[in-house]
C-alpha atoms as a PDB file:
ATOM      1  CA  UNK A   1     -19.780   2.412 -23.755  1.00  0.00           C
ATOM      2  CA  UNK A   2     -19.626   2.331 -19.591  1.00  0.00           C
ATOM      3  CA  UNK A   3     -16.878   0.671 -18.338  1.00  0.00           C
ATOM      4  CA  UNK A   4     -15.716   0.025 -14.672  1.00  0.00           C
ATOM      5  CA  UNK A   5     -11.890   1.211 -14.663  1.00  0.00           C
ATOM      6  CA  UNK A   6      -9.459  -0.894 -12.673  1.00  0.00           C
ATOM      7  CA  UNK A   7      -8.758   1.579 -10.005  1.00  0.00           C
ATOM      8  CA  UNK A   8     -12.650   2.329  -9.209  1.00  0.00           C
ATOM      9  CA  UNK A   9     -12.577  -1.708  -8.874  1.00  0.00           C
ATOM     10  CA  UNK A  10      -9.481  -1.821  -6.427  1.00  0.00           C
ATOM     11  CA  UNK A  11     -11.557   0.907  -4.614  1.00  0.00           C
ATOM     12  CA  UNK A  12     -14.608  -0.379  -4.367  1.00  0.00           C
ATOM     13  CA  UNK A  13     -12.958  -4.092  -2.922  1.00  0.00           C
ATOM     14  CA  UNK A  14     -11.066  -2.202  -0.569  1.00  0.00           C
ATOM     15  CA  UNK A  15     -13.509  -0.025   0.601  1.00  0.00           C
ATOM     16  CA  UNK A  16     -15.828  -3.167   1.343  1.00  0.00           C
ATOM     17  CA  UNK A  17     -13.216  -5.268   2.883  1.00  0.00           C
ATOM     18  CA  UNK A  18     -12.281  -2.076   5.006  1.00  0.00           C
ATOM     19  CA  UNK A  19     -15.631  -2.048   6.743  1.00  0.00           C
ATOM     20  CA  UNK A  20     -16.040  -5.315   7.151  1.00  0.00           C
ATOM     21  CA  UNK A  21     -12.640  -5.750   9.064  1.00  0.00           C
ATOM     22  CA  UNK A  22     -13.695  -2.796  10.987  1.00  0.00           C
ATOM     23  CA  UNK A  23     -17.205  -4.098  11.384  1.00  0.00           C
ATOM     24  CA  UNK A  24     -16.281  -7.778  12.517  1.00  0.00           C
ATOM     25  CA  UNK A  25     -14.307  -6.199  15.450  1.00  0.00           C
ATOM     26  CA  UNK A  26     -17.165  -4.106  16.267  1.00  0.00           C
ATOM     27  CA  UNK A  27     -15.361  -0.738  15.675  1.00  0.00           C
ATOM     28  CA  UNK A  28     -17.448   2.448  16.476  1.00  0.00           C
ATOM     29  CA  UNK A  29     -17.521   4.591  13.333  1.00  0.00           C
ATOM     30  CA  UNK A  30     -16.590   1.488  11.417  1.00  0.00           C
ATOM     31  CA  UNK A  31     -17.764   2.637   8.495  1.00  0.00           C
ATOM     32  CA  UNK A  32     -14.808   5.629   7.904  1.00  0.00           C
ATOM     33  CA  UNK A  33     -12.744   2.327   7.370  1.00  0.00           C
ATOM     34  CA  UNK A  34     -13.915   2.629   4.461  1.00  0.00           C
ATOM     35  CA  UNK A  35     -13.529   6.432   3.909  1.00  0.00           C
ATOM     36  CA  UNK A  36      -9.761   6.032   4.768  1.00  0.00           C
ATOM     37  CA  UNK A  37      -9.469   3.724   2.023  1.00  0.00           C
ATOM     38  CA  UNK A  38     -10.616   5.209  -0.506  1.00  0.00           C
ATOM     39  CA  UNK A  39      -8.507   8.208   0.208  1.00  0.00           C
ATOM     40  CA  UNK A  40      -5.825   5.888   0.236  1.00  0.00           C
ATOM     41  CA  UNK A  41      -5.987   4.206  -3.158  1.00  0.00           C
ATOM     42  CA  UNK A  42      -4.015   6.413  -5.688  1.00  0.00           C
ATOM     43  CA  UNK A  43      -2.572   5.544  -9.145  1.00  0.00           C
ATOM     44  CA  UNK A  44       0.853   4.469  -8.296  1.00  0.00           C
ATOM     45  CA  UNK A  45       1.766   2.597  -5.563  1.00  0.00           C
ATOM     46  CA  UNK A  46       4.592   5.230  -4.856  1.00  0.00           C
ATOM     47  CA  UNK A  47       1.603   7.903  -4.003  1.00  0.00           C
ATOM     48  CA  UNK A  48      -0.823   5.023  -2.340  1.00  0.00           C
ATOM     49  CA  UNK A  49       2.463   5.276   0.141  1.00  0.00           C
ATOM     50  CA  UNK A  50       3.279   8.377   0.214  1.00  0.00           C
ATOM     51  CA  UNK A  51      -0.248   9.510   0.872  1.00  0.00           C
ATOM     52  CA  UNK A  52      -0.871   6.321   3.384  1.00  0.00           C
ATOM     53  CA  UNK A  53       1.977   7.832   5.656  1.00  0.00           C
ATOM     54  CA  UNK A  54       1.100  11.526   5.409  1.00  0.00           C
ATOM     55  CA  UNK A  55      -2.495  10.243   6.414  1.00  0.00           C
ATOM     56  CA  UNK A  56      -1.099   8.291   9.327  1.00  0.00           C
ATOM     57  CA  UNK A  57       0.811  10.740  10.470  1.00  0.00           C
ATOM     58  CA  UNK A  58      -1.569  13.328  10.427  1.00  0.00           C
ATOM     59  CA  UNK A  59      -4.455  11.372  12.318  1.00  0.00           C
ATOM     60  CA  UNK A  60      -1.911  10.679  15.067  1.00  0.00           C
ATOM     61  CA  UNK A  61      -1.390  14.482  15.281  1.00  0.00           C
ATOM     62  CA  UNK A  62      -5.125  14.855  15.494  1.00  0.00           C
ATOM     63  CA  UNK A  63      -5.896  12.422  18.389  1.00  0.00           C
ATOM     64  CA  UNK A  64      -2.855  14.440  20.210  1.00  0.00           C
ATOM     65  CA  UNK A  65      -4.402  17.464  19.815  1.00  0.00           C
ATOM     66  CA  UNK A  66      -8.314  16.683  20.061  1.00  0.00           C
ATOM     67  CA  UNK A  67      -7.239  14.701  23.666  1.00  0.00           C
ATOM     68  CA  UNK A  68      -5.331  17.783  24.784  1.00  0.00           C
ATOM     69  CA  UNK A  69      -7.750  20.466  23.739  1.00  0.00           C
ATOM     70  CA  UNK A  70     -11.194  19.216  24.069  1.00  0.00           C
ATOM     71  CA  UNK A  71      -9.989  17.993  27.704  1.00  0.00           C
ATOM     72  CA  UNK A  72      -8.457  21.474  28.636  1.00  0.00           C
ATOM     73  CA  UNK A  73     -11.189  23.545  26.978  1.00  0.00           C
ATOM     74  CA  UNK A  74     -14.450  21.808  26.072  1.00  0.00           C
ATOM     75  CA  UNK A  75     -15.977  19.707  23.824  1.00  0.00           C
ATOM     76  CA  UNK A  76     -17.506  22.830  22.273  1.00  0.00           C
ATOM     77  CA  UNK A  77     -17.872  23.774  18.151  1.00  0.00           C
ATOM     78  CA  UNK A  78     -15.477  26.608  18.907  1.00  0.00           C
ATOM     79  CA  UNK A  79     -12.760  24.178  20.422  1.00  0.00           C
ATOM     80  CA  UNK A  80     -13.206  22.363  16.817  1.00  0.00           C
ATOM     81  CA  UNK A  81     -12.188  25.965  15.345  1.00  0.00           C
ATOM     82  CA  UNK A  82      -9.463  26.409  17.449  1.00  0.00           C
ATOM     83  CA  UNK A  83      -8.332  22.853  17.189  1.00  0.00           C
ATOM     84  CA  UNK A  84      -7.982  23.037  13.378  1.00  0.00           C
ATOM     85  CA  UNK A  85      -6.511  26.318  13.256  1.00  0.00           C
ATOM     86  CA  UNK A  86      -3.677  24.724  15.025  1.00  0.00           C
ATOM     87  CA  UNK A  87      -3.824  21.612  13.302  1.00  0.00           C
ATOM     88  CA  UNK A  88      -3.427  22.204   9.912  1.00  0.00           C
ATOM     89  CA  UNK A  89      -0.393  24.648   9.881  1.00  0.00           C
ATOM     90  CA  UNK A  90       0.979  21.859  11.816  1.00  0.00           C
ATOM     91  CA  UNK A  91       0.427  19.178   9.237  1.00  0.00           C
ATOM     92  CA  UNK A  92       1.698  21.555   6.056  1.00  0.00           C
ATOM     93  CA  UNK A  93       4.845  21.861   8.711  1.00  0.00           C
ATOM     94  CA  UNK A  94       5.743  17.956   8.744  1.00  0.00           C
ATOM     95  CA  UNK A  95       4.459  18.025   5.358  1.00  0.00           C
ATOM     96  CA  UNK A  96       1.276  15.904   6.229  1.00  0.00           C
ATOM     97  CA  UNK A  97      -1.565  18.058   4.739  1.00  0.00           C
ATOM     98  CA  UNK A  98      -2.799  14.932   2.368  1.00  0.00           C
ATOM     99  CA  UNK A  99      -4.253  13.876   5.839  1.00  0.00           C
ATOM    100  CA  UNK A 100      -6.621  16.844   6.928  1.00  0.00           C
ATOM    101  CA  UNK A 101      -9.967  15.109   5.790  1.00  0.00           C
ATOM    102  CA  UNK A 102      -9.343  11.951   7.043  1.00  0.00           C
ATOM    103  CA  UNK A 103      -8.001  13.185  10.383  1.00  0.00           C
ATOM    104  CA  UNK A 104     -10.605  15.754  10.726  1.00  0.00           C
ATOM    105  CA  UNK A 105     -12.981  12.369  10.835  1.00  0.00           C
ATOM    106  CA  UNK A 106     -11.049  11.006  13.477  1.00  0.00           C
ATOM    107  CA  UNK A 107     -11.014  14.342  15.638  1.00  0.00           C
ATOM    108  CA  UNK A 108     -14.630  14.432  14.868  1.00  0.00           C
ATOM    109  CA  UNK A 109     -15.618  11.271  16.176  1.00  0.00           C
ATOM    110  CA  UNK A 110     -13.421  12.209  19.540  1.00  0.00           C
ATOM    111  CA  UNK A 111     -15.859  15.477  19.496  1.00  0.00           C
ATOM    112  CA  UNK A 112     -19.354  13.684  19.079  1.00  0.00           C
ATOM    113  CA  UNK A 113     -18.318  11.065  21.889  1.00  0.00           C
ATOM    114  CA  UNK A 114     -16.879  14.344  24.021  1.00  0.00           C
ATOM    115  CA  UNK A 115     -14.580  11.704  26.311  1.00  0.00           C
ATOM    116  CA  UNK A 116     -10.963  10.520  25.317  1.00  0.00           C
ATOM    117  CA  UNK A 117      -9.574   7.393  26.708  1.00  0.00           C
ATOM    118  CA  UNK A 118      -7.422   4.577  25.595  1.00  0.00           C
ATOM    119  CA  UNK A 119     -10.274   2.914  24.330  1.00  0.00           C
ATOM    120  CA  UNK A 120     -11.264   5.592  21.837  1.00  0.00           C
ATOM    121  CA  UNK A 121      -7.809   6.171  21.021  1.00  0.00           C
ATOM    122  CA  UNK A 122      -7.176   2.412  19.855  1.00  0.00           C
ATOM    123  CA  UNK A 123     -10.582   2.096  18.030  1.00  0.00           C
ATOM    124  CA  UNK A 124      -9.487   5.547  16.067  1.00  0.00           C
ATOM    125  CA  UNK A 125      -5.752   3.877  15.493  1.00  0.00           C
ATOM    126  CA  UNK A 126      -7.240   0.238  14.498  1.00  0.00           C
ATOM    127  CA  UNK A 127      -9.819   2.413  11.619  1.00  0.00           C
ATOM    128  CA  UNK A 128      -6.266   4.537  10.318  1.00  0.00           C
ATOM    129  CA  UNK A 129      -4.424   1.229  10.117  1.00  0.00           C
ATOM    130  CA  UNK A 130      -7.010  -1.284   8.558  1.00  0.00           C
ATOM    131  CA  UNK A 131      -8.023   1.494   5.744  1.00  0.00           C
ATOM    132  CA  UNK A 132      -4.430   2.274   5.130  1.00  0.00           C
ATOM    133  CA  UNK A 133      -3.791  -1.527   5.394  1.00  0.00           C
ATOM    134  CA  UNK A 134      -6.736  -2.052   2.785  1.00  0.00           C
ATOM    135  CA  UNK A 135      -5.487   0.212   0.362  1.00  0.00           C
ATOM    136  CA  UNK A 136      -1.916  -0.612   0.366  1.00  0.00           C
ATOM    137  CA  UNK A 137      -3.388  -4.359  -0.007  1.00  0.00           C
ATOM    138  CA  UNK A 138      -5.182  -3.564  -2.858  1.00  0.00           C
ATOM    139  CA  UNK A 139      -2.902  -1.798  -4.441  1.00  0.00           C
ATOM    140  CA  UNK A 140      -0.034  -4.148  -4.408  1.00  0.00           C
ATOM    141  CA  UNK A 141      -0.712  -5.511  -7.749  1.00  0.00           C
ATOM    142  CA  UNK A 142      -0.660  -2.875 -10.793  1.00  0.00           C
ATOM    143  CA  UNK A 143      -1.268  -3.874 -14.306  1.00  0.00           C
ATOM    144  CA  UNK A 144       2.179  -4.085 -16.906  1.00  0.00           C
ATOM    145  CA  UNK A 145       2.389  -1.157 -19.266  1.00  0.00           C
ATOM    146  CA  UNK A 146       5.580  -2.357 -20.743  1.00  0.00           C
ATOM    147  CA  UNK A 147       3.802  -3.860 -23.445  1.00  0.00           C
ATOM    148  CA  UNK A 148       1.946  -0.668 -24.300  1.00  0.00           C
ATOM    149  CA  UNK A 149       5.381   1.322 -23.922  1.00  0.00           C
ATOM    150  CA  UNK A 150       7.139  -0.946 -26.280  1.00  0.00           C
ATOM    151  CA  UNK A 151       4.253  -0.253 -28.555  1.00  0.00           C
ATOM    152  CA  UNK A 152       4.780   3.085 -28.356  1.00  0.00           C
ATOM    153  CA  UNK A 153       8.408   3.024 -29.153  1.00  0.00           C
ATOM    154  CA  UNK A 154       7.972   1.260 -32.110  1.00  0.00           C
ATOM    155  CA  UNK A 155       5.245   3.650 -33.370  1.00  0.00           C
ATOM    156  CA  UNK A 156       7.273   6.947 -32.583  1.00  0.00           C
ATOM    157  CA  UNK A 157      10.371   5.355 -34.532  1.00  0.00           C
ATOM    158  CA  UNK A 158       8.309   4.579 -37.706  1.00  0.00           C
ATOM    159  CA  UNK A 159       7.510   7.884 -37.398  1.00  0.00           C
ATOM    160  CA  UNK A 160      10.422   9.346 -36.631  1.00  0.00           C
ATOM    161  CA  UNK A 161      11.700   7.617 -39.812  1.00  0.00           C
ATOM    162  CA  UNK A 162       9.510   9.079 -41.872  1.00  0.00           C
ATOM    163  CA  UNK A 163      10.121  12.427 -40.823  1.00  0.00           C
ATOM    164  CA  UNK A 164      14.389  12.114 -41.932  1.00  0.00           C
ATOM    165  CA  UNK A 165      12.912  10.255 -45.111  1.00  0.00           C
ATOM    166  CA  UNK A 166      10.850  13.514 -45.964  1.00  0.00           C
ATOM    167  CA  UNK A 167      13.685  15.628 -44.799  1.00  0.00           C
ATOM    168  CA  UNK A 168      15.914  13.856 -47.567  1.00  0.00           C
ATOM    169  CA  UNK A 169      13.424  13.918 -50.410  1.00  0.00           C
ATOM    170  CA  UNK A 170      12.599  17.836 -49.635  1.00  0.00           C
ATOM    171  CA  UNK A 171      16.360  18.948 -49.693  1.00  0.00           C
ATOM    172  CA  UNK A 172      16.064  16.283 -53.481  1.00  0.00           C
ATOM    173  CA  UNK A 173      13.177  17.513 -54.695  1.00  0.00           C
ATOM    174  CA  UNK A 174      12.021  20.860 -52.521  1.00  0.00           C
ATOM    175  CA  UNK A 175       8.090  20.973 -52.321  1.00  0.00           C
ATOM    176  CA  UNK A 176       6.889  17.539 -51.460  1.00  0.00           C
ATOM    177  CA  UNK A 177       3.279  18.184 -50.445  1.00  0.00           C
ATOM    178  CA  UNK A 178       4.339  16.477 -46.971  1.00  0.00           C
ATOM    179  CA  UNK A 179       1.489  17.903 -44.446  1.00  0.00           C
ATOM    180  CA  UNK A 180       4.126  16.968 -41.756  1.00  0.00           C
ATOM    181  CA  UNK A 181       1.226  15.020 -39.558  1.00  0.00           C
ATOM    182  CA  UNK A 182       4.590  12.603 -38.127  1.00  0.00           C
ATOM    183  CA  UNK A 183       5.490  15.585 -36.149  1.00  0.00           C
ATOM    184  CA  UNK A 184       3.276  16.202 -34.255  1.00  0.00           C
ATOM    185  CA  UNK A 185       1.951  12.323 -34.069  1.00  0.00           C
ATOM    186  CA  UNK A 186       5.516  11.881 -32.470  1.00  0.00           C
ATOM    187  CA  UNK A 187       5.329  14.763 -30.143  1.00  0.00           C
ATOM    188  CA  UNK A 188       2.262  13.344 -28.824  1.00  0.00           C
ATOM    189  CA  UNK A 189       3.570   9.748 -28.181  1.00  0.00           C
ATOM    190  CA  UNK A 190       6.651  10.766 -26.701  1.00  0.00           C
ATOM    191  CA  UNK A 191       4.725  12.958 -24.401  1.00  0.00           C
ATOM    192  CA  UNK A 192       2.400  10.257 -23.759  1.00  0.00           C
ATOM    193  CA  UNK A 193       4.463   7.673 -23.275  1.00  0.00           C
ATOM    194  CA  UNK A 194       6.986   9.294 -20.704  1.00  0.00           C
ATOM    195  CA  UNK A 195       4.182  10.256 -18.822  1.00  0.00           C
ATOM    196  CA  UNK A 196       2.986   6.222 -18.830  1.00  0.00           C
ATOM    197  CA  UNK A 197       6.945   5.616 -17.870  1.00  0.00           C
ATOM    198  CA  UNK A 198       6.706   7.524 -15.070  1.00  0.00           C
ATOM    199  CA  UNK A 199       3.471   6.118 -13.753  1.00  0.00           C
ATOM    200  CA  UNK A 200       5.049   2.920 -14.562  1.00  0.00           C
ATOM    201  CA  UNK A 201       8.360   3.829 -12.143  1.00  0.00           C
ATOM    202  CA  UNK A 202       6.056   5.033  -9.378  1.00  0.00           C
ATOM    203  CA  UNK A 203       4.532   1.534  -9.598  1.00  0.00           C
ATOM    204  CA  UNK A 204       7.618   0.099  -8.418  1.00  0.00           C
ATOM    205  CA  UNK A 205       8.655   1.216  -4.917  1.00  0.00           C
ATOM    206  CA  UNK A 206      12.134   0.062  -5.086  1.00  0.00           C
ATOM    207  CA  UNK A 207      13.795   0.923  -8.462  1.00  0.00           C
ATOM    208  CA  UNK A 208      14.963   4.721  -8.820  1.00  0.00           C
ATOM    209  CA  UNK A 209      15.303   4.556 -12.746  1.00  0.00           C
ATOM    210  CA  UNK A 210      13.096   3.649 -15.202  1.00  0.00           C
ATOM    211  CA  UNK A 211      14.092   2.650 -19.257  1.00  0.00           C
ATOM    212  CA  UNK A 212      11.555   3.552 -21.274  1.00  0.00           C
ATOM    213  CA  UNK A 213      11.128   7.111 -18.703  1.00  0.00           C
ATOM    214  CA  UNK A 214      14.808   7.728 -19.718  1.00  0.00           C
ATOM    215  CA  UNK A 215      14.547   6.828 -23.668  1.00  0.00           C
ATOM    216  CA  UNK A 216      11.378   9.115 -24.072  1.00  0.00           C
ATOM    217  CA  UNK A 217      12.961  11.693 -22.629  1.00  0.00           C
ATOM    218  CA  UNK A 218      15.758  11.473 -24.798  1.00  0.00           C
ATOM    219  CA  UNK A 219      13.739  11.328 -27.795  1.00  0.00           C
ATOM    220  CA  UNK A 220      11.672  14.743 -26.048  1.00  0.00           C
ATOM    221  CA  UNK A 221      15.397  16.274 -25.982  1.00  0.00           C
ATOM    222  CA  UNK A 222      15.819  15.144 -30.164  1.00  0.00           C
ATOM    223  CA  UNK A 223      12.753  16.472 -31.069  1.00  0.00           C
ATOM    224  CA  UNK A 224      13.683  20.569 -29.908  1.00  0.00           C
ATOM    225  CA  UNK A 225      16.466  19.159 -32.125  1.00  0.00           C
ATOM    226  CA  UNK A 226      14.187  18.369 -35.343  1.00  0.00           C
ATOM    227  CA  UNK A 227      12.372  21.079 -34.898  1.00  0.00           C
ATOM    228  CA  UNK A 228      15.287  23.540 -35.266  1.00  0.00           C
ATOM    229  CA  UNK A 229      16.602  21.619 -38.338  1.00  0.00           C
ATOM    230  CA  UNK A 230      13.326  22.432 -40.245  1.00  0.00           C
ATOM    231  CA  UNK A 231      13.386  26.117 -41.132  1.00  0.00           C
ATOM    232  CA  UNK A 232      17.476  25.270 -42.126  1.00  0.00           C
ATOM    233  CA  UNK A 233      16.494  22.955 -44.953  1.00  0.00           C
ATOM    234  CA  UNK A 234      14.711  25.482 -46.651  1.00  0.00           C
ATOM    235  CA  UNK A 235      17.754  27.231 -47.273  1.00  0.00           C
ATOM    236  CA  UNK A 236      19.324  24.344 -48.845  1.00  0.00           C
ATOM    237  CA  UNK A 237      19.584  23.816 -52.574  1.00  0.00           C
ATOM    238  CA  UNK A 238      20.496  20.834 -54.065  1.00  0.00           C
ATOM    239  CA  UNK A 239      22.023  22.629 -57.317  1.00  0.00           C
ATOM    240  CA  UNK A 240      24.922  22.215 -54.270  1.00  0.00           C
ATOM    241  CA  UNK A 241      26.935  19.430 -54.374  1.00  0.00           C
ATOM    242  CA  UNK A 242      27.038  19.564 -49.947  1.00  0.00           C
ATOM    243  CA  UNK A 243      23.048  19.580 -50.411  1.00  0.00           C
ATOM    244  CA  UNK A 244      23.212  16.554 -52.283  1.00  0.00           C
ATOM    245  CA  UNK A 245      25.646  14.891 -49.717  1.00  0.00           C
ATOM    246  CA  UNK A 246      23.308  16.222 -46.704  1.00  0.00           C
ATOM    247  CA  UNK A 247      20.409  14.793 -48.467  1.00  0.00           C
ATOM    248  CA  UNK A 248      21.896  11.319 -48.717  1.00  0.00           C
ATOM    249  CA  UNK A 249      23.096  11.497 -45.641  1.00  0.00           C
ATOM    250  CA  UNK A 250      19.113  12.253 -44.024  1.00  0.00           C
ATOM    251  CA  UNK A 251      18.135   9.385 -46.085  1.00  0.00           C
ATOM    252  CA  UNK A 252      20.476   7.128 -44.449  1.00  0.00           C
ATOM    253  CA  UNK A 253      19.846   8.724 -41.274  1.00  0.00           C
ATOM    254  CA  UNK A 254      15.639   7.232 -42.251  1.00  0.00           C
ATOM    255  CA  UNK A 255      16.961   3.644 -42.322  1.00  0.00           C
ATOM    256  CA  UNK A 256      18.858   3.701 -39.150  1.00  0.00           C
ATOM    257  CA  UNK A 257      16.414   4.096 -36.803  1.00  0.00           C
ATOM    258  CA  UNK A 258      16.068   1.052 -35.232  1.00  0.00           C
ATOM    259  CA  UNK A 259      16.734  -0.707 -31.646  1.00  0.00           C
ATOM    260  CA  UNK A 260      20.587  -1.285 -32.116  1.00  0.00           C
ATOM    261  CA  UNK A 261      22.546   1.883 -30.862  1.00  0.00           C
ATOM    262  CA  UNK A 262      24.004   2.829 -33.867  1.00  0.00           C
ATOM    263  CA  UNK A 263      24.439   6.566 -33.728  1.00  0.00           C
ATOM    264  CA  UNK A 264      28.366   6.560 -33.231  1.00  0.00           C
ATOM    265  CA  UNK A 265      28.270   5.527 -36.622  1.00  0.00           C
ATOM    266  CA  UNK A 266      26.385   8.040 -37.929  1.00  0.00           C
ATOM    267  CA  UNK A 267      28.480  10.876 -36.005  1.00  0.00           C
ATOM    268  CA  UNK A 268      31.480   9.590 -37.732  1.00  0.00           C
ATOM    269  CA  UNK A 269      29.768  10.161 -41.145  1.00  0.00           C
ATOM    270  CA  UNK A 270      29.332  13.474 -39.878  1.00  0.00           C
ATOM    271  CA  UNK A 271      32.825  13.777 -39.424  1.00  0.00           C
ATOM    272  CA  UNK A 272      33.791  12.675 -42.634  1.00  0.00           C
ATOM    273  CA  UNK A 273      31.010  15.259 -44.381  1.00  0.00           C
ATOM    274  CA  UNK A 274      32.567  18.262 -42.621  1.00  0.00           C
ATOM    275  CA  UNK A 275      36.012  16.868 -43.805  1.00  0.00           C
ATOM    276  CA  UNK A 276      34.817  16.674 -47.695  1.00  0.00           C
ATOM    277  CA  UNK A 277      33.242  19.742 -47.110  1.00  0.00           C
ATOM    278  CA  UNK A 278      36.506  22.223 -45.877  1.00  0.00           C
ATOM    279  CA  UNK A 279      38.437  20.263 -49.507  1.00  0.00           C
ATOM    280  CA  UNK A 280      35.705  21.578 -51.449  1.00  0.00           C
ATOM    281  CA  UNK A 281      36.116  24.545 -53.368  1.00  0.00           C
ATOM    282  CA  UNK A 282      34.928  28.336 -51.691  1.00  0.00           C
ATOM    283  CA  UNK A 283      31.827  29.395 -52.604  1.00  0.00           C
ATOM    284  CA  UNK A 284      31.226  31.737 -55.707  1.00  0.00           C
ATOM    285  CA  UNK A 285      28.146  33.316 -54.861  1.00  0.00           C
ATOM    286  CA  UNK A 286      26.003  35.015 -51.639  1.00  0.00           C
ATOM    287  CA  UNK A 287      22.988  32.316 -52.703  1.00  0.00           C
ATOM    288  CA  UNK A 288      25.573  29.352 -52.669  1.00  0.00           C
ATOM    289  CA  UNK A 289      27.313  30.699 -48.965  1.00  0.00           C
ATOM    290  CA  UNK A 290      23.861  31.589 -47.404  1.00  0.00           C
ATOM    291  CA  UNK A 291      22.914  27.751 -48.811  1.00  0.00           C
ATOM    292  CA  UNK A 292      26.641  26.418 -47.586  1.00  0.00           C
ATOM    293  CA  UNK A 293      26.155  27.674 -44.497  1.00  0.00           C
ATOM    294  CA  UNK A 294      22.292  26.545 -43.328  1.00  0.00           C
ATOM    295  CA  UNK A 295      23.925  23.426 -44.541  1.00  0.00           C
ATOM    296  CA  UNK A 296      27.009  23.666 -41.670  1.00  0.00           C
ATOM    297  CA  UNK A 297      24.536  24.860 -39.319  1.00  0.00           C
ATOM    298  CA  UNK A 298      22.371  21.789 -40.179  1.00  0.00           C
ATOM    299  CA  UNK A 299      25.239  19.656 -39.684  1.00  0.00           C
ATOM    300  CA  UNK A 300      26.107  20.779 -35.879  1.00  0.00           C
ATOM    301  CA  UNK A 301      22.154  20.257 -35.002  1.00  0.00           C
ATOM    302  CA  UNK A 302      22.173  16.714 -36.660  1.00  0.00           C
ATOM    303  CA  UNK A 303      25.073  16.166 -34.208  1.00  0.00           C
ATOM    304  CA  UNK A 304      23.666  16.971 -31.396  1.00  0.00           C
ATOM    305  CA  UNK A 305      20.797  14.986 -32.137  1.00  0.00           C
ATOM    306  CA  UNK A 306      22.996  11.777 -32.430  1.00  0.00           C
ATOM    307  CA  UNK A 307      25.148  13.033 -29.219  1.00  0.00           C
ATOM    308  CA  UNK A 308      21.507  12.659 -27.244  1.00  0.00           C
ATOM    309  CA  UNK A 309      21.117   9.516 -28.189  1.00  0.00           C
ATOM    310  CA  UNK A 310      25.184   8.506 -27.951  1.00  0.00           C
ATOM    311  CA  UNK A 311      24.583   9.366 -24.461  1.00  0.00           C
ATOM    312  CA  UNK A 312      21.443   7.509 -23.617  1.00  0.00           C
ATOM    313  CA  UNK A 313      22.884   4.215 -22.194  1.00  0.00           C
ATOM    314  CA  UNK A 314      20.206   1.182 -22.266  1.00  0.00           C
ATOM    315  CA  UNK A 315      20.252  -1.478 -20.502  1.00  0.00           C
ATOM    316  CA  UNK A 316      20.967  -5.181 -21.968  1.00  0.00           C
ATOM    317  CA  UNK A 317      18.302  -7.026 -20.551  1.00  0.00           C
ATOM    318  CA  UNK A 318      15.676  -4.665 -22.670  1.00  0.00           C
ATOM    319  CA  UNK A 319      17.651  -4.498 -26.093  1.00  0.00           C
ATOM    320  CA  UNK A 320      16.535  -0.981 -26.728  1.00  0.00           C
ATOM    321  CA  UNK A 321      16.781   1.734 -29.344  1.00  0.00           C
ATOM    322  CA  UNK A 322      18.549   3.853 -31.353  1.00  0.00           C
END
């Protein structure tokens, strides 16, 4: 089914209001108003500004350099060569370049009227800064995607769950017939989701940090984790009494994901497994060492896995994660 998206909306408003600003004040070339600001409407409103200035900046360079060389020269197609040959290196210097269209409207217009004067120059500046005025206007509202980002938290945990819970019942019971879908469900939220976070801390102009940015990366970092833990556990036999204790411990592990921060609690049960483990007897056979050692090995990647998350510090005001 066709749908208008939000940001086509936002540019077709400020495209109209655009021209008829620049229209009601009888602007030549009103219409590139218009142009300006749809160049100007991004997905953020981090890169509506960023892009706004480097725009700006680069149609001011333009109107220097079209009034200097069409005057000195002539208002010929080879000046317009020239001109840009010049102008461009000089915007990718000052880091400008998202400006070259829109500025090579504005030199154009200076070209087809072949005079420069302060007229011309404040009709070109009033067109810049009512389509980068537009834009920035429209854009000053963005939709919340909080909602869909706590959403998204709360599916990857479920998940994420289920994955420890099928750990636990493969180290019980080996072959499970899991197909292991959770995986790669969870690698796709978490990859979709920070990349929402992101858009969602480029949507606000003052704040340097976002939450939800900083827990999905976190979970990103766990996940090269989990997926080193997986060929380990097919080394482990339960027949071993430390497979039995690592497989209660996963199982546990299932149940405690959930918004309180809880992992220093977990790492301490760690602590205590290693410490049962070196009172134990040696072991008696190559299969039980090759088994007693995946298990250590398994250990020290669980604990990093709960480190990542010791280390993530959330804020109060959201009451987030484990």
């Amino acid at each position: 089914m066709f749908r208008i998206g939000y940001r086509t909306l936002k540019t077709a408003l400020g495209a109209a209001l655009a021209i008829a600003i620049a229209q009601w004040l009888q602007l030549d070339f009103y219409a590139s108003a218009g142009i300006i600001t749809v160049l100007c409407i991004q997905k953020t409103k981090k890169k509506s500004f960023l892009i706004s200035w480097a725009r700006l900046l680069a149609c001011l360079i333009g109107i220097v350099y079209a009034g200097v060389m069409f005057e000195i020269i002539a208002y010929h197609p080879i000046t317009v060569g020239l001109l840009l040959l010049l102008f461009i290196p000089t915007t990718l210097i000052v880091n400008a370049q998202a400006g070259i269209a829109t500025s090579t409207v504005i030199i154009l217009h200076i070209y087809m009227l072949e005079e420069i004067n302060m007229g011309i120059v404040m009709n070109e500046f009033a067109l810049i800064t009512i389509g980068i005025g537009c834009a920035l206007l429209t854009n000053i509202y963005m939709p919340s995607v909080e909602t869909k980002l706590g959403k998204d938290q709360d599916e990857l945990e479920k998940r994420i769950r289920t994955i420890f819970h099928e750990f636990a019942v493969y180290v019980k019971k080996g072959d499970n017939n899991w197909d292991g879908k959770e995986i790669t469900e969870a690698f796709d939220i978490v990859h979709r989701a920070k990349s929402t976070a992101l858009q969602n801390l480029e949507n606000h102009v003052l704040r340097y940090e976002d939450q939800y940015y900083h827990y999905f990366k976190m979970r990103e970092k766990q996940f090269d984790i989990i997926e080193r833990m997986m060929p380990l556990l097919t080394a482990i036999d339960i027949r071993v009494k430390q497979g039995e204790m690592v497989a209660n411990f996963l199982e546990e592990l299932s149940k405690g994901v959930h918004p309180d921060n809880t992992a220093h609690l977990f790492i301490a049960q760690l602590e205590d497994l290693k410490e049962s483990f070196k009172e134990m007897a040696l072991p008696k056979t190559r299969e039980e060492f090759e088994t007693r050692s995946s298990i250590l090995q398994l250990i020290k990647e669980l604990e990093q896995y709960l480190i990542i998350k010791r280390q993530f510090k959330p804020k109060r005001e959201y009451s987030l994660f484990r």
